[in-house]
Every structure is written in C-alpha cells, then in structure tokens.
Protein backbone atom coordinates (compact mmCIF):
# COMPACT_ATOMS: atom_id res chain seq x y z
CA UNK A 1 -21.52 14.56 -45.94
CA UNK A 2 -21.27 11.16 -48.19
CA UNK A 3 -21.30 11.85 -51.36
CA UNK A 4 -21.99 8.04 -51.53
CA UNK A 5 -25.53 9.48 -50.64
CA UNK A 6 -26.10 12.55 -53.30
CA UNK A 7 -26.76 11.65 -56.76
CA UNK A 8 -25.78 12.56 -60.10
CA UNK A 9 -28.02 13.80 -62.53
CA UNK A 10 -27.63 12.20 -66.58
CA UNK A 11 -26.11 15.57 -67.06
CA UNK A 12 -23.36 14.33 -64.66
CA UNK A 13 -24.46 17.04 -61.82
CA UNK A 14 -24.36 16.37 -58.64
CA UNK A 15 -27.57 16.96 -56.13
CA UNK A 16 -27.00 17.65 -52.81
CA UNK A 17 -28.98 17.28 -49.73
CA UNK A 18 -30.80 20.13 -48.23
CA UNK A 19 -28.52 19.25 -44.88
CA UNK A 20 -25.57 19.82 -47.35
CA UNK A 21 -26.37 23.89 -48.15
CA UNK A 22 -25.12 24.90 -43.71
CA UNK A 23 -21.47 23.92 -45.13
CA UNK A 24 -21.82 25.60 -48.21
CA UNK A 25 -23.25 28.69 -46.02
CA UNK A 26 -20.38 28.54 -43.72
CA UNK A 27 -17.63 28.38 -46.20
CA UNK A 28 -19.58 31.19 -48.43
CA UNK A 29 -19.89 33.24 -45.69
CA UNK A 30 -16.11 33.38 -45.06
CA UNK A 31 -14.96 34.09 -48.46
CA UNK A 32 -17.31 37.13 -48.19
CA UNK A 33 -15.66 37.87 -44.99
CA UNK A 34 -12.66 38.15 -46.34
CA UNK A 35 -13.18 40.70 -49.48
CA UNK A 36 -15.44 42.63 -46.93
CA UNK A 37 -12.38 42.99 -44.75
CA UNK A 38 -9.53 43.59 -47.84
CA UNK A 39 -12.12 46.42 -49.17
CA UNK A 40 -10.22 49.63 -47.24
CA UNK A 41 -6.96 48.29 -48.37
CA UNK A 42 -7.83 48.56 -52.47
CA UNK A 43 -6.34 52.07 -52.47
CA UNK A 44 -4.01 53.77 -55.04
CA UNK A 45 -0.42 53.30 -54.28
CA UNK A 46 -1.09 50.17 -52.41
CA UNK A 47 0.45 46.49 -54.27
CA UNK A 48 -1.76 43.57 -55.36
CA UNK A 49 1.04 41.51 -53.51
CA UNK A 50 0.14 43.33 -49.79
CA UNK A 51 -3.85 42.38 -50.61
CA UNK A 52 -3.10 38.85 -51.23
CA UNK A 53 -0.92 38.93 -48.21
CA UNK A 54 -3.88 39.95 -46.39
CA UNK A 55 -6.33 37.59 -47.58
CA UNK A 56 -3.56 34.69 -46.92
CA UNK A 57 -3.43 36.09 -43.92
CA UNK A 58 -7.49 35.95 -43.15
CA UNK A 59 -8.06 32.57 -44.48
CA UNK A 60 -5.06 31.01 -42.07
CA UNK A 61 -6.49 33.02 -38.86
CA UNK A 62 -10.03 31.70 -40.02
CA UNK A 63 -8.48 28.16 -39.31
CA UNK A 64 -9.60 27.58 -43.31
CA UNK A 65 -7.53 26.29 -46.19
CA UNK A 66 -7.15 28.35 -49.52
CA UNK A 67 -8.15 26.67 -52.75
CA UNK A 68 -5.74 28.34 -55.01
CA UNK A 69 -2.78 27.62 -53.20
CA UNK A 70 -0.78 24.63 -54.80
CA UNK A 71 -4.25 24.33 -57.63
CA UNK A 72 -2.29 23.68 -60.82
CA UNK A 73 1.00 24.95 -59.51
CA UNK A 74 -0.88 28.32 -58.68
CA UNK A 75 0.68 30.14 -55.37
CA UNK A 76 -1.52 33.20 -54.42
CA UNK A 77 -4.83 32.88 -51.87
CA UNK A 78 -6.39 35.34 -54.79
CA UNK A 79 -6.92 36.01 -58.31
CA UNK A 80 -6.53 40.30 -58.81
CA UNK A 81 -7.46 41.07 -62.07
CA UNK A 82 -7.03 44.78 -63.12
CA UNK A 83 -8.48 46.54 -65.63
CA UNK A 84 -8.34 44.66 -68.52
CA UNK A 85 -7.05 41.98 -66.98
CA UNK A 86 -10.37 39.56 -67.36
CA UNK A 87 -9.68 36.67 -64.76
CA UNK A 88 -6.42 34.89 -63.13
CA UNK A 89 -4.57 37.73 -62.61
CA UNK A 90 -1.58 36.94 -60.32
CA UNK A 91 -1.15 38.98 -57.09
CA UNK A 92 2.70 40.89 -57.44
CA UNK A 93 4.22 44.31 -57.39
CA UNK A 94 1.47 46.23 -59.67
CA UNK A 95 1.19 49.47 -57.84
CA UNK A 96 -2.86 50.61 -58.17
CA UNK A 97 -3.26 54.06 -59.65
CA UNK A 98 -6.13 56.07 -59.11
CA UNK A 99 -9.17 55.41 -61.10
CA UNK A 100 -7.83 51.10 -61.56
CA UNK A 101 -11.31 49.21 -61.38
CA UNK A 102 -9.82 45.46 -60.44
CA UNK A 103 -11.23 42.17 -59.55
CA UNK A 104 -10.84 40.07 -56.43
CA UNK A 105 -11.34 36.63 -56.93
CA UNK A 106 -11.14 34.24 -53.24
CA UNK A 107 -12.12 30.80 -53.06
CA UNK A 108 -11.50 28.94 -49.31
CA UNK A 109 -12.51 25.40 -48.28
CA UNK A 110 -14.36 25.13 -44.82
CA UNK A 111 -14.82 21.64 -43.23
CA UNK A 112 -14.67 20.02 -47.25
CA UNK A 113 -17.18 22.27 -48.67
CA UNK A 114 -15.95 25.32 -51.16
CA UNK A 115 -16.59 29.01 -50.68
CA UNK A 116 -15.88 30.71 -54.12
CA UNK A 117 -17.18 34.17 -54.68
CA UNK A 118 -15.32 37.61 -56.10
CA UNK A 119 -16.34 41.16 -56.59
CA UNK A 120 -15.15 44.51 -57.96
CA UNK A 121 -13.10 47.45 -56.54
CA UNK A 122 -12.15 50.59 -57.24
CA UNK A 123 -8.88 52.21 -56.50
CA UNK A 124 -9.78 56.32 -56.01
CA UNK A 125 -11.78 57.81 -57.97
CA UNK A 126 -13.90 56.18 -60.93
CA UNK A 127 -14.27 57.07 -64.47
CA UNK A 128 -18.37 57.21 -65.56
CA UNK A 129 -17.20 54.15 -68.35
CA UNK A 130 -15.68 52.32 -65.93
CA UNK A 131 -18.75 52.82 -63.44
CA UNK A 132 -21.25 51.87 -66.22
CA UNK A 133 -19.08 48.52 -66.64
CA UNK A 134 -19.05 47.89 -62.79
CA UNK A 135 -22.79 48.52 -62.53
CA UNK A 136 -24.05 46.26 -65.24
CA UNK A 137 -21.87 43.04 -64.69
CA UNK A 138 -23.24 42.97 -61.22
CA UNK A 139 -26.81 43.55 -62.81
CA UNK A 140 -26.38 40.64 -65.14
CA UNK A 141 -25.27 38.24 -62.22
CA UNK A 142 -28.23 39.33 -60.40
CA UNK A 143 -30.15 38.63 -63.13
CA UNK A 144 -28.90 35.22 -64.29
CA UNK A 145 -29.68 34.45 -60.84
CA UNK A 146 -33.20 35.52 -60.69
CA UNK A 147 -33.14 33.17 -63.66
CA UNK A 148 -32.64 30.33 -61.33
CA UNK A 149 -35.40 28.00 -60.21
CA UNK A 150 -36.46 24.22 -60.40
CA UNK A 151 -37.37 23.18 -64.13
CA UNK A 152 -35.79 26.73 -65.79
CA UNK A 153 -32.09 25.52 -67.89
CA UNK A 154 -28.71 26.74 -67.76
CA UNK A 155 -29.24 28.17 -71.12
CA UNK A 156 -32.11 30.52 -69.40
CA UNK A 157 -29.56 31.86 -67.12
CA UNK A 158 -26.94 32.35 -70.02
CA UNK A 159 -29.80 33.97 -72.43
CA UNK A 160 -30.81 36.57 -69.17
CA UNK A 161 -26.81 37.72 -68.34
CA UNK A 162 -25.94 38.07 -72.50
CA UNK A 163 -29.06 39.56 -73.38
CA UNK A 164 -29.19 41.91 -71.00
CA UNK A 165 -25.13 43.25 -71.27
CA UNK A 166 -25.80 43.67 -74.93
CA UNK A 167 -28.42 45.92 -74.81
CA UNK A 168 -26.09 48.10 -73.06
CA UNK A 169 -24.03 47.62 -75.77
CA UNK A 170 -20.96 45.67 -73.59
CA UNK A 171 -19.91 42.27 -74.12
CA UNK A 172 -20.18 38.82 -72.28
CA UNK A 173 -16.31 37.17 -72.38
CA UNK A 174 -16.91 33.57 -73.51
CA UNK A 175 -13.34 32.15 -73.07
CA UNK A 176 -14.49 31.33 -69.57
CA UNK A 177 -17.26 30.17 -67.38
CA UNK A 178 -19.18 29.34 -64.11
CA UNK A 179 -18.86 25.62 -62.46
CA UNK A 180 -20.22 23.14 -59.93
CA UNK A 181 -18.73 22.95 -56.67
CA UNK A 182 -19.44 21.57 -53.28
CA UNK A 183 -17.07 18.96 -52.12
CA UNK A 184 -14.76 19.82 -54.76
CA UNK A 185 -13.77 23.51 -56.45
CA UNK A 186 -14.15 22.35 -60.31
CA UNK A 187 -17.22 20.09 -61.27
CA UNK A 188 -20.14 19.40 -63.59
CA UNK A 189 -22.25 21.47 -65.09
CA UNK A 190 -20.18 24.72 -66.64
CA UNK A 191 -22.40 28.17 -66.22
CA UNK A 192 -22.04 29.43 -69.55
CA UNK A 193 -22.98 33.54 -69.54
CA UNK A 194 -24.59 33.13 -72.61
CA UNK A 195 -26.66 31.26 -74.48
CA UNK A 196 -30.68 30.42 -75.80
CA UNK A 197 -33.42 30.33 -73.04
CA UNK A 198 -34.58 26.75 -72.76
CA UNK A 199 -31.76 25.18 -74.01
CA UNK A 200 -29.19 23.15 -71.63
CA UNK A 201 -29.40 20.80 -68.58
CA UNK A 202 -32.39 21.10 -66.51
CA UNK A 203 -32.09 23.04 -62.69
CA UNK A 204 -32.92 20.81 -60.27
CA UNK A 205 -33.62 21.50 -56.37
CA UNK A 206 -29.88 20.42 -54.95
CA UNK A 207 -27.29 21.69 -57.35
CA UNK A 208 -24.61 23.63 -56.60
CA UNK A 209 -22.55 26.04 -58.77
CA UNK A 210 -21.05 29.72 -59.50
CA UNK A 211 -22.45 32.19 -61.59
CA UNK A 212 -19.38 34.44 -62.65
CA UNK A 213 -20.12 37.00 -65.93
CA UNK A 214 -17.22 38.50 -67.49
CA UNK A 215 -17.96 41.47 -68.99
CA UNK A 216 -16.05 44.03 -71.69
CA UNK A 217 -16.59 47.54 -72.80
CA UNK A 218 -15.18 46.10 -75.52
CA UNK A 219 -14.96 43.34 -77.70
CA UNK A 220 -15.37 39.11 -76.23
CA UNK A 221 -12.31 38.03 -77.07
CA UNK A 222 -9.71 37.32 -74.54
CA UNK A 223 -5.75 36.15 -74.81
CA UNK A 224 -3.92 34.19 -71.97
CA UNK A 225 -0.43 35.74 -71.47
CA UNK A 226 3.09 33.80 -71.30
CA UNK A 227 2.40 33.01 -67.45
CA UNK A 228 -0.49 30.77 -68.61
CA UNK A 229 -3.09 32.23 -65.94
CA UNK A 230 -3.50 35.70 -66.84
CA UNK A 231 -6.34 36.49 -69.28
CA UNK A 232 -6.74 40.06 -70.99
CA UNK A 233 -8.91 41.15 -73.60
CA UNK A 234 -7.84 41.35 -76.80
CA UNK A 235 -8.61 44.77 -77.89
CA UNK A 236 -7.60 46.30 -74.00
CA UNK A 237 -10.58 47.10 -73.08
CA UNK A 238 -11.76 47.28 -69.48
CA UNK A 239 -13.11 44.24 -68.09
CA UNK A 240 -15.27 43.55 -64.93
CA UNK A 241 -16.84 40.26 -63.21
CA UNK A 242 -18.64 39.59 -60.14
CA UNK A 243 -19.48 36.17 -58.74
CA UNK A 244 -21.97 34.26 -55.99
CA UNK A 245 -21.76 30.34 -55.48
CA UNK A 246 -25.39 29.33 -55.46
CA UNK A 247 -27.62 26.91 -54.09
CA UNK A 248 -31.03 25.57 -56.24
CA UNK A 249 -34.20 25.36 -53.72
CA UNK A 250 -37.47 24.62 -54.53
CA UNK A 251 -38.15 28.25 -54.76
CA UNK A 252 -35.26 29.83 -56.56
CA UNK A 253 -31.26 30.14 -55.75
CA UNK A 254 -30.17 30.63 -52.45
CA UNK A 255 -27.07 32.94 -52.45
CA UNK A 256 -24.27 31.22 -50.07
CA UNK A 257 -21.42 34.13 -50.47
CA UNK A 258 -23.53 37.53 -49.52
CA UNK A 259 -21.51 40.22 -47.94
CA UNK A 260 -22.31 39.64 -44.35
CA UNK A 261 -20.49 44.01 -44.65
CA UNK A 262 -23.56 44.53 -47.64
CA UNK A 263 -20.60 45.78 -49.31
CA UNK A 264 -20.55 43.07 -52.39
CA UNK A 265 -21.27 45.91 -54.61
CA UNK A 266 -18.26 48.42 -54.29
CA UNK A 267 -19.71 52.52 -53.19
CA UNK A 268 -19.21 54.86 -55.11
CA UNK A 269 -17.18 58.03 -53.26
C-alpha cells in the first residue's frame, strides 16, 4: 500500500482503501492467535515473564515482528497488567495467585500493517467483583463499537462506553486512550472512552483505529510508577480493559482482531 494514495481527513486521519483492510485482517488475525494460544498458560503459580516468553516466542515462529520490542526503549512482546495494574504492565517474575484477573496486551506488525488487540484472563478461580468488572468492560467495547458507523463521531463512541460503565456504577480510566493505526502503531485520531454523543471528528468509511476501555471498580484516576510504563489506579482498585483494532465500512466497524479460538472473552470455570 502507498500511503501516497490514502488521504487525510482535516482532522488529520488517515482513510484507507478498502484493498488496505486484507493486511489489517491478516495482522489482526495473528495477534488474536497469539492470546488464543497463551490462554492455558494464565494459571496460578505460573510468571508473567514465561507468558511473554511465549508470545515472543509465537510472533518470531509466525515470521512477524513485535511492536513493543525496542518502542520507546520498551523490551517485552506484551503488556501484562494485573489487577490493578491499568495498562503497561511489564512482563517479570510476578508469580499469579489464584483469583489475579490480568490483562494481556499484544500488538505485531504483518507485512507493514499493525495488529493491536488485548483481552482479559483469569488466573483460578474468580471473585463475583472481579467477574462483574470483566463482564462489563468487554460490554462497553462492544458497545462503543456498535457505536461505529459512517457520519456517527468519536464522541458517540466515548458517550456509549462511559455511559454505560457508570450505570453500573464502575469507572472509565481517562489517563489513557484508543489510537489510529495501520501503517504505523500510534496515529491520528485518539479514541477517547468518554465523552458527549455528537461531539468530535466525524467517522468516515476508511479509518482505522483501536477501541481500548479501561475500566475501575473504583475511582478514574491512575498513577504511573518509577519505571515510567506501569499505570495503577490510584485508590487500588481492580482494573480491567479489553481491546479490538477496527475498520469503518459503509455499514458499521469491521472487527480485524476476533478470536479465530472465540475465546476473546475469558470462560468462566
């Protein structure tokens, strides 16, 4: 693909062509490979370190490239986030214990084009909070997706993921947000998960992005700690996210990172 040929919108958002969504398919499709295939490896007793080791692993067999690797000095193939660890937590030693809810967060690159999708876990057994949290951050994705069609705004797609995780009386992190991608991991516009219906850059058939709500039991706030990627809440309460990279089509979004497994949504056991 020449980008030479896409356009940018006065938003600064770049439209793809409709031959441009097979790459982002391909490169979606193996990012949900891989956290189909780390899934029966999230176990208590087992070490964030040995599932990035895996997913390093996956991505190099896969004849792909990892994103994360060398991105801002970063040197993991995954962000784990436990608990209340919100986003950017860095694979190590952490041993899981039984009833950890944690976050596994894999972008690859696949012939130039971006894969970038992550999902929840659980470690054991769950607590009924925890499985309340789990269940209505993937809700709210799904819904600030259904909120995506031609001539609807970002702000629709903020308004449908807040309003809907503070009815249930959670919170939508704010320190953090979705992006474009294609081409490139980071771009034009940011997916805020909140916001007023009708308010924000138009959707247009063509654009690419992530959709990635972060939400608390708790309060919004988050903190980044001394390593300068790892973001908690504030008041340590548990935290969960799920994201899809999307595509806009003349009918709605077109998801490129489903679970080929159907496993995107963790069981519960």
């Amino acid at each position: 693909m020449d980008e030479r040929k896409t356009r940018l919108t006065k938003d600064g958002i770049r439209i793809y062509e409709p031959v441009d969504f097979a790459g982002m398919h391909k490169a979606g499709r193996l990012a949900a490979e891989i956290l189909d295939a780390v899934a029966p490896l999230v176990e208590p007793g087992q070490t964030t370190a040995v599932l990035d080791e895996f997913i390093t692993s996956r991505v190099e067999e896969a004849g792909a490239t990892s994103a994360t690797i060398g991105y801002k000095g970063y040197q993991h193939a995954s962000c784990i986030s436990v608990n209340h660890v919100v986003c950017h937590g860095i694979p190590g030693g952490k041993v899981l214990k039984d009833g950890d809810i944690l976050n596994i967060d894999v972008t690859v690159i696949v012939d130039g084009w971006y894969g970038d999708t992550s999902r929840m876990y659980v470690a054991g057994s769950i607590s009924r909070k925890a499985e309340r949290l789990v269940q209505v951050t993937h809700d709210a994705l799904m819904l600030g997706i259904e909120a995506v069609k031609p001539g609807n705004t970002f702000g629709d797609i903020g308004y449908a993921i807040q309003s809907y995780v503070e009815r249930q009386r959670m919170s939508v992190v704010r320190d953090f947000c979705g992006h474009g991608l294609g081409r490139v991991f980071h771009a034009p516009p940011n997916v805020l998960h909140y916001g007023r219906a009708g308010t924000g850059a138009l959707l247009e058939e063509g654009m690419f992005f992530t959709i990635e709500p972060m939400v608390n039991l708790g309060r919004p706030e988050t903190k980044v700690l001394a390593d300068d990627w790892t973001a908690v809440t504030r008041d340590k309460s548990l935290s969960a996210q799920f994201e899809h990279s999307v595509g806009v089509t003349a009918q709605g979004a077109e998801i490129f990172t489903l679970s080929p497994a159907g496993t995107f949504h963790p069981t519960w056991s």
